[in-house]
C-alpha atoms as a PDB file:
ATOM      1  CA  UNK A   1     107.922 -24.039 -15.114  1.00  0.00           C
ATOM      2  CA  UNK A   2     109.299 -22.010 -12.279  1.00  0.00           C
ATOM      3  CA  UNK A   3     107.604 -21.397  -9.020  1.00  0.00           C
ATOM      4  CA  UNK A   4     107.491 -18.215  -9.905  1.00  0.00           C
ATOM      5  CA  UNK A   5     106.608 -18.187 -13.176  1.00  0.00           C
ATOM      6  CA  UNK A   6     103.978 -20.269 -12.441  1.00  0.00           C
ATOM      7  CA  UNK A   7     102.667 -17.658  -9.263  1.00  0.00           C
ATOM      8  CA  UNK A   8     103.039 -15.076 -12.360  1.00  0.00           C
ATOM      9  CA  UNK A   9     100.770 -16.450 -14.338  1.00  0.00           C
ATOM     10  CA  UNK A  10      98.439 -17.397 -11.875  1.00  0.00           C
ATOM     11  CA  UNK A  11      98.300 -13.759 -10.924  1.00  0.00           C
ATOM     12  CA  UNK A  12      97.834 -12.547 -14.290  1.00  0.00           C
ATOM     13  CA  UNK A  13      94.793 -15.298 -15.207  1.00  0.00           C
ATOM     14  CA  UNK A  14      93.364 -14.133 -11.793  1.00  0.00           C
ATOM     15  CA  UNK A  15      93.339 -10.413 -12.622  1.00  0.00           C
ATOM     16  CA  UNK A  16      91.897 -11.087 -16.238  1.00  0.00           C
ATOM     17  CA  UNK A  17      89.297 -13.481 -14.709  1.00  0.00           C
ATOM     18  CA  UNK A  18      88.462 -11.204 -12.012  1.00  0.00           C
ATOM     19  CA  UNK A  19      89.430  -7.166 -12.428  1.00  0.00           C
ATOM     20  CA  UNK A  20      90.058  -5.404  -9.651  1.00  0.00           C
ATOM     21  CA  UNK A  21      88.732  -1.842 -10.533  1.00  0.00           C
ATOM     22  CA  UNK A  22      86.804  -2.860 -13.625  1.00  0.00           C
ATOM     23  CA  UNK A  23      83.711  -0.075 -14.348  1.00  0.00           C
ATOM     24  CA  UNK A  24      83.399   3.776 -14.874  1.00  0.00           C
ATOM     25  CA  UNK A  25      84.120   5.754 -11.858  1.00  0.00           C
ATOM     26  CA  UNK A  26      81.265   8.198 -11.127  1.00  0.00           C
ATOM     27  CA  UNK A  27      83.471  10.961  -9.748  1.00  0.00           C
ATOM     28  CA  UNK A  28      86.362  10.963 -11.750  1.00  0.00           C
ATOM     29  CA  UNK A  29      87.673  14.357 -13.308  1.00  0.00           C
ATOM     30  CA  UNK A  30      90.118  12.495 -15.712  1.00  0.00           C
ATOM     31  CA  UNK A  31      89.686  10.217 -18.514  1.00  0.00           C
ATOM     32  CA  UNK A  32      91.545   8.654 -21.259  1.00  0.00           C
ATOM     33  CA  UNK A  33      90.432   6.029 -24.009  1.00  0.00           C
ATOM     34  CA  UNK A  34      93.812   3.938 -25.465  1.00  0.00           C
ATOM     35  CA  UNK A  35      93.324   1.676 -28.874  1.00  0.00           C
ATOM     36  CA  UNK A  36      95.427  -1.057 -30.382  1.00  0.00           C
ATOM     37  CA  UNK A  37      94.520  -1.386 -33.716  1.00  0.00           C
ATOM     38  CA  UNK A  38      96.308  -4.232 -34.678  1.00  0.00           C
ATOM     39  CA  UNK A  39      94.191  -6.601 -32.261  1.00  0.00           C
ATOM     40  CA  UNK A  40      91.172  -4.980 -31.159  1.00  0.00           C
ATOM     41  CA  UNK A  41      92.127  -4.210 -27.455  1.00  0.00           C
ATOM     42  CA  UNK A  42      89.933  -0.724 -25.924  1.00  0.00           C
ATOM     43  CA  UNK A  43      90.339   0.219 -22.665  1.00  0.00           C
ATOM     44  CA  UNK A  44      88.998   3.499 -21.118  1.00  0.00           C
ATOM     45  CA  UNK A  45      90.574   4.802 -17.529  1.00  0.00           C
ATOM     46  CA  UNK A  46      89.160   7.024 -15.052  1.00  0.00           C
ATOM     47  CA  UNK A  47      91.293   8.608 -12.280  1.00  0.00           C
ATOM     48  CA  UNK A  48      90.091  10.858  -9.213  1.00  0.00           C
ATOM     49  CA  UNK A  49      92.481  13.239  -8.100  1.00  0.00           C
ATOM     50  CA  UNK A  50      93.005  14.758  -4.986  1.00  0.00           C
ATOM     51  CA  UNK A  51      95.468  17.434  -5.558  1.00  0.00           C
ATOM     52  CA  UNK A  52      97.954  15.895  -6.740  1.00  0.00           C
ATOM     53  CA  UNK A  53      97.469  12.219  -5.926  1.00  0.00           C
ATOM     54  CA  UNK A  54      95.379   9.755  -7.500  1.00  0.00           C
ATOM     55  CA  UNK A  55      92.992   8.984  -5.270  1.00  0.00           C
ATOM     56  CA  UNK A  56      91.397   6.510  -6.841  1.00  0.00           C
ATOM     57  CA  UNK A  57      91.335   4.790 -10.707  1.00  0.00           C
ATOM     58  CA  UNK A  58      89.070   2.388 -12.721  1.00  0.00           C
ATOM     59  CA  UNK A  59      89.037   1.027 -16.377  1.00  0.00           C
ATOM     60  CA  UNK A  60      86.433  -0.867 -18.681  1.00  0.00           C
ATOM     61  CA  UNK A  61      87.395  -2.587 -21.506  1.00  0.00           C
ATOM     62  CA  UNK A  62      87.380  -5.071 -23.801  1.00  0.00           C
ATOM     63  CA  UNK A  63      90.490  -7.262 -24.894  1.00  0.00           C
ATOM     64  CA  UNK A  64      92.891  -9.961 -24.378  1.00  0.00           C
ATOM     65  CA  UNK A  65      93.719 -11.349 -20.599  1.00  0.00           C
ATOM     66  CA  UNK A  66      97.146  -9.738 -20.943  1.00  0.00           C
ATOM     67  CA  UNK A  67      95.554  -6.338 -21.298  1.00  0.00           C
ATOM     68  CA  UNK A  68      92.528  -6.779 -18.921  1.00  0.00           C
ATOM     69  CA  UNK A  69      94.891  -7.885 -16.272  1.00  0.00           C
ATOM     70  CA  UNK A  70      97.470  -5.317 -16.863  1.00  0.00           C
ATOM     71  CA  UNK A  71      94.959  -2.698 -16.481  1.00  0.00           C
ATOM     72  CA  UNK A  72      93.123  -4.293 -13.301  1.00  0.00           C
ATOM     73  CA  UNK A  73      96.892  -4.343 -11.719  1.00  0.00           C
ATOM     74  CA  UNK A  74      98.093  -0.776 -13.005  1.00  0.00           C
ATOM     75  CA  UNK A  75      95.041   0.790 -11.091  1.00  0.00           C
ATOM     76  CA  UNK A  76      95.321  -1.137  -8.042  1.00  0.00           C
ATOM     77  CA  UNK A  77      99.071  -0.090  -8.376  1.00  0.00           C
ATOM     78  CA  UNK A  78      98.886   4.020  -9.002  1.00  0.00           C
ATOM     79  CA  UNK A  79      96.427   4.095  -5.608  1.00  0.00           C
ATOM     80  CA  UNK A  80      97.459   6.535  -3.431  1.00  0.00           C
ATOM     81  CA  UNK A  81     100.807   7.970  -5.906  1.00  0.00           C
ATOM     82  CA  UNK A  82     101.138  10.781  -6.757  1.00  0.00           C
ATOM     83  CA  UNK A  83     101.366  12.217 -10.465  1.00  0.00           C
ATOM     84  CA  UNK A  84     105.332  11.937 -10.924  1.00  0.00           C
ATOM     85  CA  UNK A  85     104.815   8.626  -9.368  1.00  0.00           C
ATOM     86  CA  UNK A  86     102.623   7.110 -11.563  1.00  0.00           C
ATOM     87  CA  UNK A  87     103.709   8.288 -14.215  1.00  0.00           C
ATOM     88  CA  UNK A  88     107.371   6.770 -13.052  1.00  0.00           C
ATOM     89  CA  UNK A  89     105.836   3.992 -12.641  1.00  0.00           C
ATOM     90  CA  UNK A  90     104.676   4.015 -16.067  1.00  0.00           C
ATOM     91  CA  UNK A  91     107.947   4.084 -17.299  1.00  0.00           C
ATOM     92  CA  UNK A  92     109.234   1.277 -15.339  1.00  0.00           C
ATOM     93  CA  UNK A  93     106.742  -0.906 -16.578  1.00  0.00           C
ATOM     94  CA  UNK A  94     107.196   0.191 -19.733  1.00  0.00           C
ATOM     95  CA  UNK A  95     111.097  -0.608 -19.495  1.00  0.00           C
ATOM     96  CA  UNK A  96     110.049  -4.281 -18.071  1.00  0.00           C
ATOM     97  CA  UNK A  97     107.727  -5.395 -20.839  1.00  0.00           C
ATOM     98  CA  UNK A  98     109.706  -3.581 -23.648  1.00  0.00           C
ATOM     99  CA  UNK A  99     112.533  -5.255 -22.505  1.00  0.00           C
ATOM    100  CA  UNK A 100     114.626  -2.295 -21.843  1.00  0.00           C
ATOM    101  CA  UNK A 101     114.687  -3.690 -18.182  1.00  0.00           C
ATOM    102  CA  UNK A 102     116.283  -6.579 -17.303  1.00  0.00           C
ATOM    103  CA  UNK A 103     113.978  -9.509 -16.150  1.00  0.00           C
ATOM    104  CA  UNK A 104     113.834 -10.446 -12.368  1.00  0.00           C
ATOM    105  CA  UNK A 105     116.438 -12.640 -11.096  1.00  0.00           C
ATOM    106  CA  UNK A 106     115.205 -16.261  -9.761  1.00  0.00           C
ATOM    107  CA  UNK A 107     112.997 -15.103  -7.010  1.00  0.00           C
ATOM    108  CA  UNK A 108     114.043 -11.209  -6.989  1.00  0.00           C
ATOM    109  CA  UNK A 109     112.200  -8.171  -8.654  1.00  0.00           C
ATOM    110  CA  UNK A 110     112.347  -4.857  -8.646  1.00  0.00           C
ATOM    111  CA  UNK A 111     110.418  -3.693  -5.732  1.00  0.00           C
ATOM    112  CA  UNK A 112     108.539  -0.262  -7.349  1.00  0.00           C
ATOM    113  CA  UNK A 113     107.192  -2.653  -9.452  1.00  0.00           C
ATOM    114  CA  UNK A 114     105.506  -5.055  -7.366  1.00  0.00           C
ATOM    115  CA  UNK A 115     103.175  -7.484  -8.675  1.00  0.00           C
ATOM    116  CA  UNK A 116     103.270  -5.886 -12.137  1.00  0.00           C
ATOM    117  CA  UNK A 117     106.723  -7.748 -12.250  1.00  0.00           C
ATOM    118  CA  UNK A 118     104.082 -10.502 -13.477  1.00  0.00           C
ATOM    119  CA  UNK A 119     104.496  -9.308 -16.873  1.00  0.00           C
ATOM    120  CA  UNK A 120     108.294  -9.689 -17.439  1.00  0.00           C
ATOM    121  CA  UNK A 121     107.897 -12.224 -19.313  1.00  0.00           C
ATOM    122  CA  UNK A 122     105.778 -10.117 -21.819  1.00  0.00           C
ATOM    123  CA  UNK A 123     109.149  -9.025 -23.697  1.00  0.00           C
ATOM    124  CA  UNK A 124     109.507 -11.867 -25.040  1.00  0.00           C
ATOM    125  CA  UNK A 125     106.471 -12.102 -26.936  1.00  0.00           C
ATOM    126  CA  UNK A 126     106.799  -8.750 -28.854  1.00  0.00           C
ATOM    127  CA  UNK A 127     102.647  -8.642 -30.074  1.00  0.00           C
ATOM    128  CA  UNK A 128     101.751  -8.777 -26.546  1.00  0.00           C
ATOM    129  CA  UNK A 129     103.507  -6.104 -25.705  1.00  0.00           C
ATOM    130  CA  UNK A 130     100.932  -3.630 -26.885  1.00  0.00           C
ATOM    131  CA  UNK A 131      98.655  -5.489 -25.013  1.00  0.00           C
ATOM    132  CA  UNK A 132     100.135  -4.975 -21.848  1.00  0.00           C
ATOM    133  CA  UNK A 133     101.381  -1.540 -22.136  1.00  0.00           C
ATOM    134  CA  UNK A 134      97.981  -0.440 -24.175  1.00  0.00           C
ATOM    135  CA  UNK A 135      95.750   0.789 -20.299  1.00  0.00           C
ATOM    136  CA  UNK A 136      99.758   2.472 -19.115  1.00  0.00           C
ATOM    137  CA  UNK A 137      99.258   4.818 -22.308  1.00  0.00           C
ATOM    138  CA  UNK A 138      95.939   5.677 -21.548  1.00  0.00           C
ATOM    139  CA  UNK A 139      96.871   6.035 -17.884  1.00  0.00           C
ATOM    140  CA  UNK A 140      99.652   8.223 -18.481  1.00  0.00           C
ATOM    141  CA  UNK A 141      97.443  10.188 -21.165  1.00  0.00           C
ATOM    142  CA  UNK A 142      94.858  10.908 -18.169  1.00  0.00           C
ATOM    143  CA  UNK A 143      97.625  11.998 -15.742  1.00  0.00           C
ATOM    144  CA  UNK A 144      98.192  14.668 -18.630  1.00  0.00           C
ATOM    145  CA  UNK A 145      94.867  15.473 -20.208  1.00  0.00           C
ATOM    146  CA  UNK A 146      91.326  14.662 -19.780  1.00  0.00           C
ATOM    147  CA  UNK A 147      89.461  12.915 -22.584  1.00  0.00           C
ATOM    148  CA  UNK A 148      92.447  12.202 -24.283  1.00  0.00           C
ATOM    149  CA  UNK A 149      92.850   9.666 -27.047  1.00  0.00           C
ATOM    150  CA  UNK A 150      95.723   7.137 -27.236  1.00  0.00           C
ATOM    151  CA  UNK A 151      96.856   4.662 -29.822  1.00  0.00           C
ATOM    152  CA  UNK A 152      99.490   1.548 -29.303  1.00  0.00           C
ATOM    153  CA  UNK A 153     100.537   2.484 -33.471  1.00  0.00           C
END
């Protein structure tokens, strides 16, 4: 295993282990619940706006560590962007674990992505890819309307 495929999956087992963001947030004035059906995964995300930046974000839910960890790094990531940026951000991620993106050369990833570059390898593994992507739908639903309901079917 790779240096950095093993740094990836450190990262990922650390986020799942230990969610950065995990609870309701008290103030929030969006919300968004996401489902995926086919394995159980919930997750519920709160954002805080301040005009039109997210000023802060939280999720709870219950699920696999792909999805736990995705949605502990997608709300440490969308900090401080604003709307079009998240929701950009969204769709890069989206691109990386669908596998519309390519993967990150030996060492090199794209740098709007970050640490969520973790999940490249997610592609590959088509059933986790719901997983992963499952807290970005419910994140992009709360950028659009509050109390909305997503689904990964």
């Amino acid at each position: 295993m790779s240096d950095l495929q093993e740094l990836y999956q450190s990262l990922i087992l650390d986020h799942s282990r230990k969610p950065r963001n995990f609870g309701e947030l008290a103030d929030a004035d969006r919300r968004a619940e996401g489902r995926n059906p086919s394995c159980g995964d919930q997750v519920t995300v709160w954002l805080r706006l301040d005009g039109d930046t997210v000023a802060d974000a939280h999720f709870v839910g219950t699920g696999c560590a792909i999805s736990k960890a995705s949605a502990s790094l997608m709300t440490t990531a969308v900090k401080g962007k604003s709307r079009a940026e998240a929701a950009a951000l969204f769709e890069r991620f989206h691109d990386l674990v669908t596998g519309k993106a390519a993967a990150p050369a030996a060492g090199v990833a794209d740098p709007a992505l970050g640490r969520l570059a973790a999940f490249s390898g997610v592609s590959r593994f088509p059933a986790r890819v719901k997983c992963a992507s499952l807290p970005w739908h419910a994140l992009k639903a709360a950028l659009g309307e509050d109390g909305a309901v997503v689904s990964t079917e």
